[in-house]
PDBML (XML) file of the C-alpha atoms, coordinates in Angstrom:
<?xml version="1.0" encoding="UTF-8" ?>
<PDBx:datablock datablockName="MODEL"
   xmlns:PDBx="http://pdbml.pdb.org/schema/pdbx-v50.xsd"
   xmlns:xsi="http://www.w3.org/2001/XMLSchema-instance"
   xsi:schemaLocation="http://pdbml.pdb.org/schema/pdbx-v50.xsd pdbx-v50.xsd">
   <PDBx:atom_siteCategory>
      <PDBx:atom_site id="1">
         <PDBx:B_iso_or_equiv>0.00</PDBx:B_iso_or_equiv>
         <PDBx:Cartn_x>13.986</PDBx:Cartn_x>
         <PDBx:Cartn_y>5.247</PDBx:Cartn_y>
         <PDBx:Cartn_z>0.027</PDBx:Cartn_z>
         <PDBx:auth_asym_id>A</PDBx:auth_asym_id>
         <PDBx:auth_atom_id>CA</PDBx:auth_atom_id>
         <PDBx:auth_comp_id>UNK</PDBx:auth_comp_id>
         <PDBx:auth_seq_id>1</PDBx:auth_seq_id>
         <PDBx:group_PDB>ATOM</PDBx:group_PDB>
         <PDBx:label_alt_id xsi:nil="true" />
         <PDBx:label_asym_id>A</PDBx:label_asym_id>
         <PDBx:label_atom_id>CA</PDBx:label_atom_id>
         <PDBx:label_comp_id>UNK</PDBx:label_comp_id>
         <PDBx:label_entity_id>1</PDBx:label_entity_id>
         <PDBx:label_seq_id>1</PDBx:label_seq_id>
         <PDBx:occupancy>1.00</PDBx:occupancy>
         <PDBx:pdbx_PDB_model_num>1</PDBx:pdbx_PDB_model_num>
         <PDBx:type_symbol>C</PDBx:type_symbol>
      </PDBx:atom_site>
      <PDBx:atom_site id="2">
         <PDBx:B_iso_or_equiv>0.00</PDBx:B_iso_or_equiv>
         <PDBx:Cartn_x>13.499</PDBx:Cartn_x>
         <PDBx:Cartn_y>2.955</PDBx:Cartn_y>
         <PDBx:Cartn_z>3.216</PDBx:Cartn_z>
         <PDBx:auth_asym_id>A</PDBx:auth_asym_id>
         <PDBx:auth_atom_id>CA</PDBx:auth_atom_id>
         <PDBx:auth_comp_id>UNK</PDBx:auth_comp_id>
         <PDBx:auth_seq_id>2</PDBx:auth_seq_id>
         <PDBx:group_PDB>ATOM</PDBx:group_PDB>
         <PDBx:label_alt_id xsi:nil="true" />
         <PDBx:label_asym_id>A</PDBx:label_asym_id>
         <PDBx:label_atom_id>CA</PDBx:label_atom_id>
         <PDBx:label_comp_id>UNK</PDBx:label_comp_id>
         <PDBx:label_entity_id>1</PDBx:label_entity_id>
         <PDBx:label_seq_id>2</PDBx:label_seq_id>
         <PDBx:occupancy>1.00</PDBx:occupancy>
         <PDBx:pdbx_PDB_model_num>1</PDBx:pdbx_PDB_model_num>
         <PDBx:type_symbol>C</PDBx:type_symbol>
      </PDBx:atom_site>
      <PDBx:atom_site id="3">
         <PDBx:B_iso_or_equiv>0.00</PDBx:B_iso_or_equiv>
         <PDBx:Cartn_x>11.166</PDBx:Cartn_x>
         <PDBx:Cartn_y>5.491</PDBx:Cartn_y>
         <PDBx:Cartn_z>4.323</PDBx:Cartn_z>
         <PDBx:auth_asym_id>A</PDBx:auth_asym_id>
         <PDBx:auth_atom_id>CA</PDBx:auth_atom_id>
         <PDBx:auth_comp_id>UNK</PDBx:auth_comp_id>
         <PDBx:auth_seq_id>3</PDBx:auth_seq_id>
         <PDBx:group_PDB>ATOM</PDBx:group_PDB>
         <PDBx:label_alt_id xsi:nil="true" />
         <PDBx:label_asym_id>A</PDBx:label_asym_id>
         <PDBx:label_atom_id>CA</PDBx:label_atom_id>
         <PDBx:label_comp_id>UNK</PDBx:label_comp_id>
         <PDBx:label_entity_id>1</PDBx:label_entity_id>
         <PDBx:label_seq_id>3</PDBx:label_seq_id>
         <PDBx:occupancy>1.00</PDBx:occupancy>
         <PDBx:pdbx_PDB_model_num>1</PDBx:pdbx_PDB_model_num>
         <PDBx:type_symbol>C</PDBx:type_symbol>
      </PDBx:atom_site>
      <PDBx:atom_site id="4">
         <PDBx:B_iso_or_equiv>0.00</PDBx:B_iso_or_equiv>
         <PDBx:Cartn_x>9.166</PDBx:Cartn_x>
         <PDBx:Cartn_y>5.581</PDBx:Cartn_y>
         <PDBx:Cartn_z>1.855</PDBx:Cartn_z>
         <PDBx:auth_asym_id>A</PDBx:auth_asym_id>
         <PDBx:auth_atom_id>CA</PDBx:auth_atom_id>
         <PDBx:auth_comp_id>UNK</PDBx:auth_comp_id>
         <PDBx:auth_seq_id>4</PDBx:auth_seq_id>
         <PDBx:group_PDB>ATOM</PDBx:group_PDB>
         <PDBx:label_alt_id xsi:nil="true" />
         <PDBx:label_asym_id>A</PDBx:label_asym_id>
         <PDBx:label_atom_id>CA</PDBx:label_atom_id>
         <PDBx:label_comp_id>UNK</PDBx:label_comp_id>
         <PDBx:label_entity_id>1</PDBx:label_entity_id>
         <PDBx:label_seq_id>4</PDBx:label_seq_id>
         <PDBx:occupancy>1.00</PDBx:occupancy>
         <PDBx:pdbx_PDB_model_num>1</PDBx:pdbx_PDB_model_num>
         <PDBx:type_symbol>C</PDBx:type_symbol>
      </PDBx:atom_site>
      <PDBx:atom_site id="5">
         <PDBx:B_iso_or_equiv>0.00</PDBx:B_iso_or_equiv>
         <PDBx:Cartn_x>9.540</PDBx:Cartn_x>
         <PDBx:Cartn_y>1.875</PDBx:Cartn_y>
         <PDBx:Cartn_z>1.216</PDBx:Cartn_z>
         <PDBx:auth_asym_id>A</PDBx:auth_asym_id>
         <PDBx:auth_atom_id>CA</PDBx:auth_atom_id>
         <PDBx:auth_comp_id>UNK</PDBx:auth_comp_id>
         <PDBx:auth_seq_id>5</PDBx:auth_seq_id>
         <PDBx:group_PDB>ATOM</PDBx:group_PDB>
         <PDBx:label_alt_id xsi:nil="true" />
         <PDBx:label_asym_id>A</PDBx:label_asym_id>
         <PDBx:label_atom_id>CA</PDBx:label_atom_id>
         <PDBx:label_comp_id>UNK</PDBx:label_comp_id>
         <PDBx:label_entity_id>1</PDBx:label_entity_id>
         <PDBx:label_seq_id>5</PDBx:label_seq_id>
         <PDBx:occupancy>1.00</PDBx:occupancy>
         <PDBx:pdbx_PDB_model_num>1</PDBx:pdbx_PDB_model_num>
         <PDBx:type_symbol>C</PDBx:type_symbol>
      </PDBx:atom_site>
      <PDBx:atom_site id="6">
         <PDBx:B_iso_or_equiv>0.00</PDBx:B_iso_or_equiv>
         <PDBx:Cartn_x>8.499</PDBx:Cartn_x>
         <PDBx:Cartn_y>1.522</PDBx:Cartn_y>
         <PDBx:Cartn_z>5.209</PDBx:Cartn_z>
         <PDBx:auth_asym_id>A</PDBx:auth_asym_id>
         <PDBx:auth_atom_id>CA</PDBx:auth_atom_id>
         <PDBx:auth_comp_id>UNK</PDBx:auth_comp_id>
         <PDBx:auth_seq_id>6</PDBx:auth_seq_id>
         <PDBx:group_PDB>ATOM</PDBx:group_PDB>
         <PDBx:label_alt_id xsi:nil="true" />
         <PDBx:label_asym_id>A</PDBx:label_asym_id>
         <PDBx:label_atom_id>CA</PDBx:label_atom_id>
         <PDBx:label_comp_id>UNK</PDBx:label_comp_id>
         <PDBx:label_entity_id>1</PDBx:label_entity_id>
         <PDBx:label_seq_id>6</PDBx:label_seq_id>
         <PDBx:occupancy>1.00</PDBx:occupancy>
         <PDBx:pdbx_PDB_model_num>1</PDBx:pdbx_PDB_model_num>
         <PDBx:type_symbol>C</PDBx:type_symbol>
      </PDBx:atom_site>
      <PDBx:atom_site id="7">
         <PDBx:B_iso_or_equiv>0.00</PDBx:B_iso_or_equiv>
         <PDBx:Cartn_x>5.647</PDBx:Cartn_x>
         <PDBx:Cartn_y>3.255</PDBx:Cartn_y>
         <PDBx:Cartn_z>4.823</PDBx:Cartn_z>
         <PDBx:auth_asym_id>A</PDBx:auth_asym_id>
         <PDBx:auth_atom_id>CA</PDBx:auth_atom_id>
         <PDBx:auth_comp_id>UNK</PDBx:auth_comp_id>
         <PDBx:auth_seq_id>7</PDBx:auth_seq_id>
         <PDBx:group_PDB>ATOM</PDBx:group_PDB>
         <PDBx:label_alt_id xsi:nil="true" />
         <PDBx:label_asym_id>A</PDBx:label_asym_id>
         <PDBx:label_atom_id>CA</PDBx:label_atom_id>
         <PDBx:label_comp_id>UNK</PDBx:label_comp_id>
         <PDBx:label_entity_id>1</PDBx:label_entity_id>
         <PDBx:label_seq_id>7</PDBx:label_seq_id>
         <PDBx:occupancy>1.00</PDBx:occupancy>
         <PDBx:pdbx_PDB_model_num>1</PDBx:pdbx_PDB_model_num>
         <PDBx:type_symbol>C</PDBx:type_symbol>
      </PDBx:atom_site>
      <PDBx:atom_site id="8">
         <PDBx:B_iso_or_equiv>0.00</PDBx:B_iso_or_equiv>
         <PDBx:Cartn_x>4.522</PDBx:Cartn_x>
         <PDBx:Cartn_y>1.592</PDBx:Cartn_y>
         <PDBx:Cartn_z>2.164</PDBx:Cartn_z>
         <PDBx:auth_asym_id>A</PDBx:auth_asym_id>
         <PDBx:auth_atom_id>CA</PDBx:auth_atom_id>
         <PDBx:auth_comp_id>UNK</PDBx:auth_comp_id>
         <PDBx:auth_seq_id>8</PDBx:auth_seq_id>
         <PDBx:group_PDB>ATOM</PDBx:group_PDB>
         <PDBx:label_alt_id xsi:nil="true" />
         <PDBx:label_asym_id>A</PDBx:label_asym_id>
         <PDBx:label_atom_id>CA</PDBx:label_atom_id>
         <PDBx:label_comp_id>UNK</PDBx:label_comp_id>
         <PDBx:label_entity_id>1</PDBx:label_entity_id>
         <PDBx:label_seq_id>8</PDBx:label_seq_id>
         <PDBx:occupancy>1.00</PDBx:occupancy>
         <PDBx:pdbx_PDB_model_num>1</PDBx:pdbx_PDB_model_num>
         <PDBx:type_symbol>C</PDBx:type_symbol>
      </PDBx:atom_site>
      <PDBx:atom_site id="9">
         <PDBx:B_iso_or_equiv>0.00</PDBx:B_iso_or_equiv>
         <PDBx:Cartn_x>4.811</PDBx:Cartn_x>
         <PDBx:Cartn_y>-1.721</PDBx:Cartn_y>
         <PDBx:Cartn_z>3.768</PDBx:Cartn_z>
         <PDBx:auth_asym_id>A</PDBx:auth_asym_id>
         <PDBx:auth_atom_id>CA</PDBx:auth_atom_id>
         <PDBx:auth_comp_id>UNK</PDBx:auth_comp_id>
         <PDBx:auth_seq_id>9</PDBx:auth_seq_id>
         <PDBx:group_PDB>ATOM</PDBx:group_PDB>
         <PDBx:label_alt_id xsi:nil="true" />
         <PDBx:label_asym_id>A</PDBx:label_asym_id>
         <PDBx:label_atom_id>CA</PDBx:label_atom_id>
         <PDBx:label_comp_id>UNK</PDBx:label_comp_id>
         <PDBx:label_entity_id>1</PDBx:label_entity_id>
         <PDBx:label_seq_id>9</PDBx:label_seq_id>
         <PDBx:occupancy>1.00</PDBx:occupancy>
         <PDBx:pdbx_PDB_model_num>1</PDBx:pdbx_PDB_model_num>
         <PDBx:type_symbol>C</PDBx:type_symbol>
      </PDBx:atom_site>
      <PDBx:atom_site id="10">
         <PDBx:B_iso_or_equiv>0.00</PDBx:B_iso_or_equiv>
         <PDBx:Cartn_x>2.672</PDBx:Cartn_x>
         <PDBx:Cartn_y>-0.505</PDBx:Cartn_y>
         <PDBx:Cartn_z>6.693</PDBx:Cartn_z>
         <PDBx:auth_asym_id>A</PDBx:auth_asym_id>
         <PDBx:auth_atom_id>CA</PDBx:auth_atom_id>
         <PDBx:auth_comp_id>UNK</PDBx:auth_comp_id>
         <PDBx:auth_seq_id>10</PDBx:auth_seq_id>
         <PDBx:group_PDB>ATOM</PDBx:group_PDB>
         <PDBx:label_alt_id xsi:nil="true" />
         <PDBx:label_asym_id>A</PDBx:label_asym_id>
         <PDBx:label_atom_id>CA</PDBx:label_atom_id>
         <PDBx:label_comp_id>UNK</PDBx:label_comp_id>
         <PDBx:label_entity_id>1</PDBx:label_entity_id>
         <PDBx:label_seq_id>10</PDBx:label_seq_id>
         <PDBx:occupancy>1.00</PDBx:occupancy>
         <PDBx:pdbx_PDB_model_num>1</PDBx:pdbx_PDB_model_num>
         <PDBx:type_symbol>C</PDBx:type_symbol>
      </PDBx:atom_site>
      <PDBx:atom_site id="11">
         <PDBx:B_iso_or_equiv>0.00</PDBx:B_iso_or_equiv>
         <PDBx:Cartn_x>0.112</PDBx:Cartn_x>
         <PDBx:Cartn_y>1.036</PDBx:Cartn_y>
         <PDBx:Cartn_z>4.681</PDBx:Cartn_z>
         <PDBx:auth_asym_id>A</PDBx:auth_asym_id>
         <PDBx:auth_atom_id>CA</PDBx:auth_atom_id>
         <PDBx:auth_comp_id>UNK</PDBx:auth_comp_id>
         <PDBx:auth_seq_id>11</PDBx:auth_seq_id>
         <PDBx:group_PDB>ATOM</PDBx:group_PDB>
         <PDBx:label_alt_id xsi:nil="true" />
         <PDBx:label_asym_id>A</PDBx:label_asym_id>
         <PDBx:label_atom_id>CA</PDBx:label_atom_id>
         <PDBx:label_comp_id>UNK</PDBx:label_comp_id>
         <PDBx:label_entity_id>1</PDBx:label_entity_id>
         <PDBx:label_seq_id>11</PDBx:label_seq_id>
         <PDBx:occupancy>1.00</PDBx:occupancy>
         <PDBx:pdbx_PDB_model_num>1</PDBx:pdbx_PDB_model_num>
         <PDBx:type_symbol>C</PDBx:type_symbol>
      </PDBx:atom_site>
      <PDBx:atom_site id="12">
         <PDBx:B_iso_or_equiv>0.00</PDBx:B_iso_or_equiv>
         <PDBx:Cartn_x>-0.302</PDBx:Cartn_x>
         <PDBx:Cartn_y>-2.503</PDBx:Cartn_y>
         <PDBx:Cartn_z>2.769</PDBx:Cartn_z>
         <PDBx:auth_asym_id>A</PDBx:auth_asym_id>
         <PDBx:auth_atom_id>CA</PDBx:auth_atom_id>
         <PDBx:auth_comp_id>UNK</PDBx:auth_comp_id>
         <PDBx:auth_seq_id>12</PDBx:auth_seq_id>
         <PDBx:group_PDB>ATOM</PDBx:group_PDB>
         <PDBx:label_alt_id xsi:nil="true" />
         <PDBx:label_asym_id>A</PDBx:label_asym_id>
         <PDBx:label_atom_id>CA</PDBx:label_atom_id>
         <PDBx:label_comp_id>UNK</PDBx:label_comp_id>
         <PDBx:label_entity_id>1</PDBx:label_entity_id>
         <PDBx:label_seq_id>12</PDBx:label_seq_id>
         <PDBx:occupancy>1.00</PDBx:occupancy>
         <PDBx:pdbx_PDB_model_num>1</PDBx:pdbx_PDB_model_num>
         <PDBx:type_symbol>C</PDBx:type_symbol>
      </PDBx:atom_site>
      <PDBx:atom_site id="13">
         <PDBx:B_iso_or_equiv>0.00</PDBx:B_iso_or_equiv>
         <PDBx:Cartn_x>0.106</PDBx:Cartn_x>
         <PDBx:Cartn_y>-4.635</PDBx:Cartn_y>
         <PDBx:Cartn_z>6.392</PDBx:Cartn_z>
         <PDBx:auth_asym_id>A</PDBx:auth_asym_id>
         <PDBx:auth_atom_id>CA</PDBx:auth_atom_id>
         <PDBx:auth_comp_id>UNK</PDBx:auth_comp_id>
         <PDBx:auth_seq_id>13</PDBx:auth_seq_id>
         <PDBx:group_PDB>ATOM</PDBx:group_PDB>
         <PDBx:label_alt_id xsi:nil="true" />
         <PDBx:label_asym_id>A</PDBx:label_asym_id>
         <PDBx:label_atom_id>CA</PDBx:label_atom_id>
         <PDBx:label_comp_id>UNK</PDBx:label_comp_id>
         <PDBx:label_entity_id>1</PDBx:label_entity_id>
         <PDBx:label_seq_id>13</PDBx:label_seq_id>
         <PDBx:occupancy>1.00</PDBx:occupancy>
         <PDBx:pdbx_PDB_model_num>1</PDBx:pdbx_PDB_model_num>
         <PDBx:type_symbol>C</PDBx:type_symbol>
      </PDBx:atom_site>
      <PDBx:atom_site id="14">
         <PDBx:B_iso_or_equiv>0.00</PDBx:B_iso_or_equiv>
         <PDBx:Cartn_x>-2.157</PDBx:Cartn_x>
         <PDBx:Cartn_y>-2.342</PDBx:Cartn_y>
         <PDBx:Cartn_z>8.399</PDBx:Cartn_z>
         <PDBx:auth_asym_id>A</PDBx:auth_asym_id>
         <PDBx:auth_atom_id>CA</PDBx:auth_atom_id>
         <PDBx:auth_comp_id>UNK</PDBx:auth_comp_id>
         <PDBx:auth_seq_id>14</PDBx:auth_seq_id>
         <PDBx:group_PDB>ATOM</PDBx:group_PDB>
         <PDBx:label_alt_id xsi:nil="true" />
         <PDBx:label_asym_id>A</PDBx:label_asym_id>
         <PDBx:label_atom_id>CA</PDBx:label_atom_id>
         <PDBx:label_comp_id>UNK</PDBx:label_comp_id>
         <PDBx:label_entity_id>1</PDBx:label_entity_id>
         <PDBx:label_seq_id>14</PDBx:label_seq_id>
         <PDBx:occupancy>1.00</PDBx:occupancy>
         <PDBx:pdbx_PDB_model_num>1</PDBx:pdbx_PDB_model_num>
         <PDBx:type_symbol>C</PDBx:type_symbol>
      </PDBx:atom_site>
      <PDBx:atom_site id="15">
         <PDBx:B_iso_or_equiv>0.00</PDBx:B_iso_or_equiv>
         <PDBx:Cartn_x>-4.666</PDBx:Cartn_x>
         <PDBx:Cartn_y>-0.473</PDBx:Cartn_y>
         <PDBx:Cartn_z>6.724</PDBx:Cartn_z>
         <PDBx:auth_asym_id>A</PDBx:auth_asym_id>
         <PDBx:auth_atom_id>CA</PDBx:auth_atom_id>
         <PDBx:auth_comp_id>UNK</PDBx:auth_comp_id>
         <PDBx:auth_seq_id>15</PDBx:auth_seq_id>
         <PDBx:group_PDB>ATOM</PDBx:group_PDB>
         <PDBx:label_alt_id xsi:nil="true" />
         <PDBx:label_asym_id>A</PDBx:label_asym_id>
         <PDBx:label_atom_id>CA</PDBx:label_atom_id>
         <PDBx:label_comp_id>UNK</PDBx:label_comp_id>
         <PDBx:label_entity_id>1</PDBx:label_entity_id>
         <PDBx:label_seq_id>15</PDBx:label_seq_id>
         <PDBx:occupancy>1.00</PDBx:occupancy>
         <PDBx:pdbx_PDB_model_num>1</PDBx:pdbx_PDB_model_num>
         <PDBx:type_symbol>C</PDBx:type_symbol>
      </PDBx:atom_site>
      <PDBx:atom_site id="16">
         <PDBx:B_iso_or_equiv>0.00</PDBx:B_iso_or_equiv>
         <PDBx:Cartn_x>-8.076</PDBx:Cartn_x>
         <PDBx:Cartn_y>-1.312</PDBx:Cartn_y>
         <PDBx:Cartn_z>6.584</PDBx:Cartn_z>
         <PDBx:auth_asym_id>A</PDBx:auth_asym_id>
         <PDBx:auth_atom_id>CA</PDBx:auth_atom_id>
         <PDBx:auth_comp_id>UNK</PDBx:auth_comp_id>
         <PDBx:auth_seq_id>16</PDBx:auth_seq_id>
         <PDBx:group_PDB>ATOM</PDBx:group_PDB>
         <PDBx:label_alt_id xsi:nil="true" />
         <PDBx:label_asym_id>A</PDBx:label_asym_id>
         <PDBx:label_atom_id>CA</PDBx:label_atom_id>
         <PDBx:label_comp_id>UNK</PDBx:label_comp_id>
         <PDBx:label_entity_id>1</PDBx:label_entity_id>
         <PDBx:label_seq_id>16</PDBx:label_seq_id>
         <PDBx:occupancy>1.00</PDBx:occupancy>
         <PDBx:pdbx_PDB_model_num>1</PDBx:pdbx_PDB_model_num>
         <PDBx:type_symbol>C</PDBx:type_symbol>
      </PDBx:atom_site>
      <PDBx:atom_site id="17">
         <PDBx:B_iso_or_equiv>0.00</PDBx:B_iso_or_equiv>
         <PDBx:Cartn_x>-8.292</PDBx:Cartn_x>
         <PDBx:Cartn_y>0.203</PDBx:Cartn_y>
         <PDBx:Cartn_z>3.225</PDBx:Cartn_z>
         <PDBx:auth_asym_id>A</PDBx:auth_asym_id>
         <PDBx:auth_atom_id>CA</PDBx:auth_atom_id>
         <PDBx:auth_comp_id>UNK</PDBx:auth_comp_id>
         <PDBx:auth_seq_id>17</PDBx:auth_seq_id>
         <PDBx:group_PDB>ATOM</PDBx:group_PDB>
         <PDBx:label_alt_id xsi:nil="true" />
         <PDBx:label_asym_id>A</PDBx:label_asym_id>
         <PDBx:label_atom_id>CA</PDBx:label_atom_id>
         <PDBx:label_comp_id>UNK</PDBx:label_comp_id>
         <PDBx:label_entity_id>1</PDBx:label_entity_id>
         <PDBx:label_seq_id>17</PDBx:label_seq_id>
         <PDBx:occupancy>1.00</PDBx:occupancy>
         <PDBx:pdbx_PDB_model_num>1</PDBx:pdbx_PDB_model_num>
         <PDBx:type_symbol>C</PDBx:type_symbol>
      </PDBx:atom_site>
      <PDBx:atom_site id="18">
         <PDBx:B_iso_or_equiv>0.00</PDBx:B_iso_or_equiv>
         <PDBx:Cartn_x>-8.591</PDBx:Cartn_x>
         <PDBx:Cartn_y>-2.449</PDBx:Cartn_y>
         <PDBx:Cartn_z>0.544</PDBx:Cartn_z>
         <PDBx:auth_asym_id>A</PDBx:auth_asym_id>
         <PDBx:auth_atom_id>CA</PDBx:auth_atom_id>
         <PDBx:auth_comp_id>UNK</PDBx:auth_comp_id>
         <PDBx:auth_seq_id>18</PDBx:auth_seq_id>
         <PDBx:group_PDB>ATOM</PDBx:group_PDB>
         <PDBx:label_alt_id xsi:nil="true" />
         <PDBx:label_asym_id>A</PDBx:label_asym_id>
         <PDBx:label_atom_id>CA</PDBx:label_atom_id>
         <PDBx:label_comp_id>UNK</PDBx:label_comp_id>
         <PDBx:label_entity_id>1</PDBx:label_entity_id>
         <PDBx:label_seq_id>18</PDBx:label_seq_id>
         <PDBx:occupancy>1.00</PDBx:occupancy>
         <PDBx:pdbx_PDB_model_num>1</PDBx:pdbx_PDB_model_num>
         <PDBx:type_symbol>C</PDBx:type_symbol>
      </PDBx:atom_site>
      <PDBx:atom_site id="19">
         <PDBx:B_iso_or_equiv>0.00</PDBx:B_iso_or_equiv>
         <PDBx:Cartn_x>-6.124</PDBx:Cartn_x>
         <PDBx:Cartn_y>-3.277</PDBx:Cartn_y>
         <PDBx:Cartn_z>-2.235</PDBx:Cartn_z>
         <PDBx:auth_asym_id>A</PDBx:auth_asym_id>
         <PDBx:auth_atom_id>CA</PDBx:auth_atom_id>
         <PDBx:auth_comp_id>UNK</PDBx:auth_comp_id>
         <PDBx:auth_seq_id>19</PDBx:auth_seq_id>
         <PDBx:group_PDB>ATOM</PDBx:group_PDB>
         <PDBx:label_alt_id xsi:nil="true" />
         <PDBx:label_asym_id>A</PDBx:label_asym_id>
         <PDBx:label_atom_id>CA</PDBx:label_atom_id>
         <PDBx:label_comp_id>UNK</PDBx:label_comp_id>
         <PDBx:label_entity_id>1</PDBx:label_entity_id>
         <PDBx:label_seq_id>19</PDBx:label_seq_id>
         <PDBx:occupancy>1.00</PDBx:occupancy>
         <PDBx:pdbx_PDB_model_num>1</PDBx:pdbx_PDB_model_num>
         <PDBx:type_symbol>C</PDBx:type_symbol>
      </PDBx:atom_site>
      <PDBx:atom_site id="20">
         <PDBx:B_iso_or_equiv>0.00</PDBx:B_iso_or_equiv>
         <PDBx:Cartn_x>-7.977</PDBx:Cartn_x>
         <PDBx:Cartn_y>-3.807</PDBx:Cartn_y>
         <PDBx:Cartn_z>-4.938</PDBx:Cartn_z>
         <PDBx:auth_asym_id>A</PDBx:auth_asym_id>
         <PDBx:auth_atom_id>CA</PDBx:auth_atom_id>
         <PDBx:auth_comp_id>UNK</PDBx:auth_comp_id>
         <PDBx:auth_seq_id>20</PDBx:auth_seq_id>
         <PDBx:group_PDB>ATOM</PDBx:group_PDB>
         <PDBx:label_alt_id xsi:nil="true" />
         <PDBx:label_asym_id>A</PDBx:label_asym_id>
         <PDBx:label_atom_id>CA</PDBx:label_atom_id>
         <PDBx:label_comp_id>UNK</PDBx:label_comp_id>
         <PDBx:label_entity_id>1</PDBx:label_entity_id>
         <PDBx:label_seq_id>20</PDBx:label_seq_id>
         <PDBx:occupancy>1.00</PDBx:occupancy>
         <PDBx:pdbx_PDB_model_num>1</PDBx:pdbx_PDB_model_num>
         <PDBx:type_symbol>C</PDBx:type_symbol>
      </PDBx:atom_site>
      <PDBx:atom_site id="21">
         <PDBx:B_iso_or_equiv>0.00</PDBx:B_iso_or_equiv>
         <PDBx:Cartn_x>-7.017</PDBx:Cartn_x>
         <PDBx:Cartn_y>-3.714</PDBx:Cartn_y>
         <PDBx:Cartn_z>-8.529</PDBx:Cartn_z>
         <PDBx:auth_asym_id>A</PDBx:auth_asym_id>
         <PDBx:auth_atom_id>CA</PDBx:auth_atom_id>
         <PDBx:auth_comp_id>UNK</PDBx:auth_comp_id>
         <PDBx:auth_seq_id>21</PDBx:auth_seq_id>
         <PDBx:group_PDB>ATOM</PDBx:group_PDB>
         <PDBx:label_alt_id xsi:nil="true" />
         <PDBx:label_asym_id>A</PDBx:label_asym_id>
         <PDBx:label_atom_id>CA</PDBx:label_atom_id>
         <PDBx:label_comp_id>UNK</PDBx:label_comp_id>
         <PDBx:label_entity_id>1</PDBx:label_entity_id>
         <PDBx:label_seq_id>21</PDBx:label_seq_id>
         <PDBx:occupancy>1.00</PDBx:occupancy>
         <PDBx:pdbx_PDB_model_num>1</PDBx:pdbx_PDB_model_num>
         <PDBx:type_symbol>C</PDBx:type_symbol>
      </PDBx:atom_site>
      <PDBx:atom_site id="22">
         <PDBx:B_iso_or_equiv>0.00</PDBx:B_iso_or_equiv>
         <PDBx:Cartn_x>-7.268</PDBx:Cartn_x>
         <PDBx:Cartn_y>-0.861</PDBx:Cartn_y>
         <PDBx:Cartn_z>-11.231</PDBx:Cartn_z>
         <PDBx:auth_asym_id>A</PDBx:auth_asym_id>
         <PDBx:auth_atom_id>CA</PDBx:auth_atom_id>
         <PDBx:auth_comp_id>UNK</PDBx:auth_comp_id>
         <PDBx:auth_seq_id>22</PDBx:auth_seq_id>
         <PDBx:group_PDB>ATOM</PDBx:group_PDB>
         <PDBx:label_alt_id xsi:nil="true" />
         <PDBx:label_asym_id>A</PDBx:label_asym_id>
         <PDBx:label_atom_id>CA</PDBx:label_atom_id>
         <PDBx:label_comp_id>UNK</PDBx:label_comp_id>
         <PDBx:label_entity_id>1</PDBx:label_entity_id>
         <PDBx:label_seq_id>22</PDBx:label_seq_id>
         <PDBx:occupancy>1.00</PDBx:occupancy>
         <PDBx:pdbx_PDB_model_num>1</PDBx:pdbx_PDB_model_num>
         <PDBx:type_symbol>C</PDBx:type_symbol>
      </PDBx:atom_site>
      <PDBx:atom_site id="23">
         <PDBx:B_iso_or_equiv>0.00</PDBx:B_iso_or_equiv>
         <PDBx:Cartn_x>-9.761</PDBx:Cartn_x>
         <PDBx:Cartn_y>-1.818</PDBx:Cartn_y>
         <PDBx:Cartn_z>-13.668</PDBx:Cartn_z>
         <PDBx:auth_asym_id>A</PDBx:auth_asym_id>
         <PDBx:auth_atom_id>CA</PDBx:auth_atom_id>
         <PDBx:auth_comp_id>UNK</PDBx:auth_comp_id>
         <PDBx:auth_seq_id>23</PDBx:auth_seq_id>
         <PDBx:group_PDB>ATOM</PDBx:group_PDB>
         <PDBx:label_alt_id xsi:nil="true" />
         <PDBx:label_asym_id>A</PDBx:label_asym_id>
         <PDBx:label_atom_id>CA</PDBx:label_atom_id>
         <PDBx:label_comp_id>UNK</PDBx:label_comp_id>
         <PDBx:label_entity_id>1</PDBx:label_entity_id>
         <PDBx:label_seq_id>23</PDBx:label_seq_id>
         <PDBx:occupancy>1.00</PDBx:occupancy>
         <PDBx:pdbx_PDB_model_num>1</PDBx:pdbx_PDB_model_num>
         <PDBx:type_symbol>C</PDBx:type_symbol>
      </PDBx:atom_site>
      <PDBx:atom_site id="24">
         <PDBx:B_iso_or_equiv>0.00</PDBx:B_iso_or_equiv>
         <PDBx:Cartn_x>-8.478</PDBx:Cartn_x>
         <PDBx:Cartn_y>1.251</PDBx:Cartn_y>
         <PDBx:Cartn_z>-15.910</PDBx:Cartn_z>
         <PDBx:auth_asym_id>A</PDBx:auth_asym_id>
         <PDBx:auth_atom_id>CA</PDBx:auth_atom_id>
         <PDBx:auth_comp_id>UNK</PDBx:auth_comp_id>
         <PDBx:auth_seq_id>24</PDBx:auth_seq_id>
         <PDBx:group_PDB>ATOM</PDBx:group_PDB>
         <PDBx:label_alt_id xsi:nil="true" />
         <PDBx:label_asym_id>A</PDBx:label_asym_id>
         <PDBx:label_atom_id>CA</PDBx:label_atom_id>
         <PDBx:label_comp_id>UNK</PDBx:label_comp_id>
         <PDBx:label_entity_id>1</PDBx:label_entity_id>
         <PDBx:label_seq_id>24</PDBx:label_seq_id>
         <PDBx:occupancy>1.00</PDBx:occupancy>
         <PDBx:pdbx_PDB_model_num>1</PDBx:pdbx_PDB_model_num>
         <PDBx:type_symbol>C</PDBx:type_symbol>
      </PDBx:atom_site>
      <PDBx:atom_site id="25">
         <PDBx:B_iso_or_equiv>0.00</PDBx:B_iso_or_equiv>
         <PDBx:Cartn_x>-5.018</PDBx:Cartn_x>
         <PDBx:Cartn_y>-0.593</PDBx:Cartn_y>
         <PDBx:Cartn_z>-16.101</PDBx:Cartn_z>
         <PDBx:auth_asym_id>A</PDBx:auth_asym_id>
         <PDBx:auth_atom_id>CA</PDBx:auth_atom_id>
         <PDBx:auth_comp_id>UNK</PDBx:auth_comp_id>
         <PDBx:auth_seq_id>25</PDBx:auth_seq_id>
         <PDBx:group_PDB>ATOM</PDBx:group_PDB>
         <PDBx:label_alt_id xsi:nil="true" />
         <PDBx:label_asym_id>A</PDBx:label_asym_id>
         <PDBx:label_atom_id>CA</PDBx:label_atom_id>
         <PDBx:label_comp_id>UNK</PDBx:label_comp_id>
         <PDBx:label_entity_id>1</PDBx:label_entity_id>
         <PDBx:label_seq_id>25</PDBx:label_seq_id>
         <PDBx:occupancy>1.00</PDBx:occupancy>
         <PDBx:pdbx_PDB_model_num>1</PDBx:pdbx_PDB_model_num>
         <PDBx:type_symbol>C</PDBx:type_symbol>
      </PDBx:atom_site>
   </PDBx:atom_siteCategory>
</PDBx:datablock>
């Protein structure tokens, strides 16, 4: 759990990939 949760963190803090929403949701 904390290492997925860690990585998850990172990926939103410190990619340069975009979060954007879903429109499909």
């Amino acid at each position: 759990f904390y290492d997925g949760l860690g990585e998850l963190i990172e990926l939103m803090l410190y990619s340069e990939e975009e979060i954007v929403h879903n429109p499909k949701s």
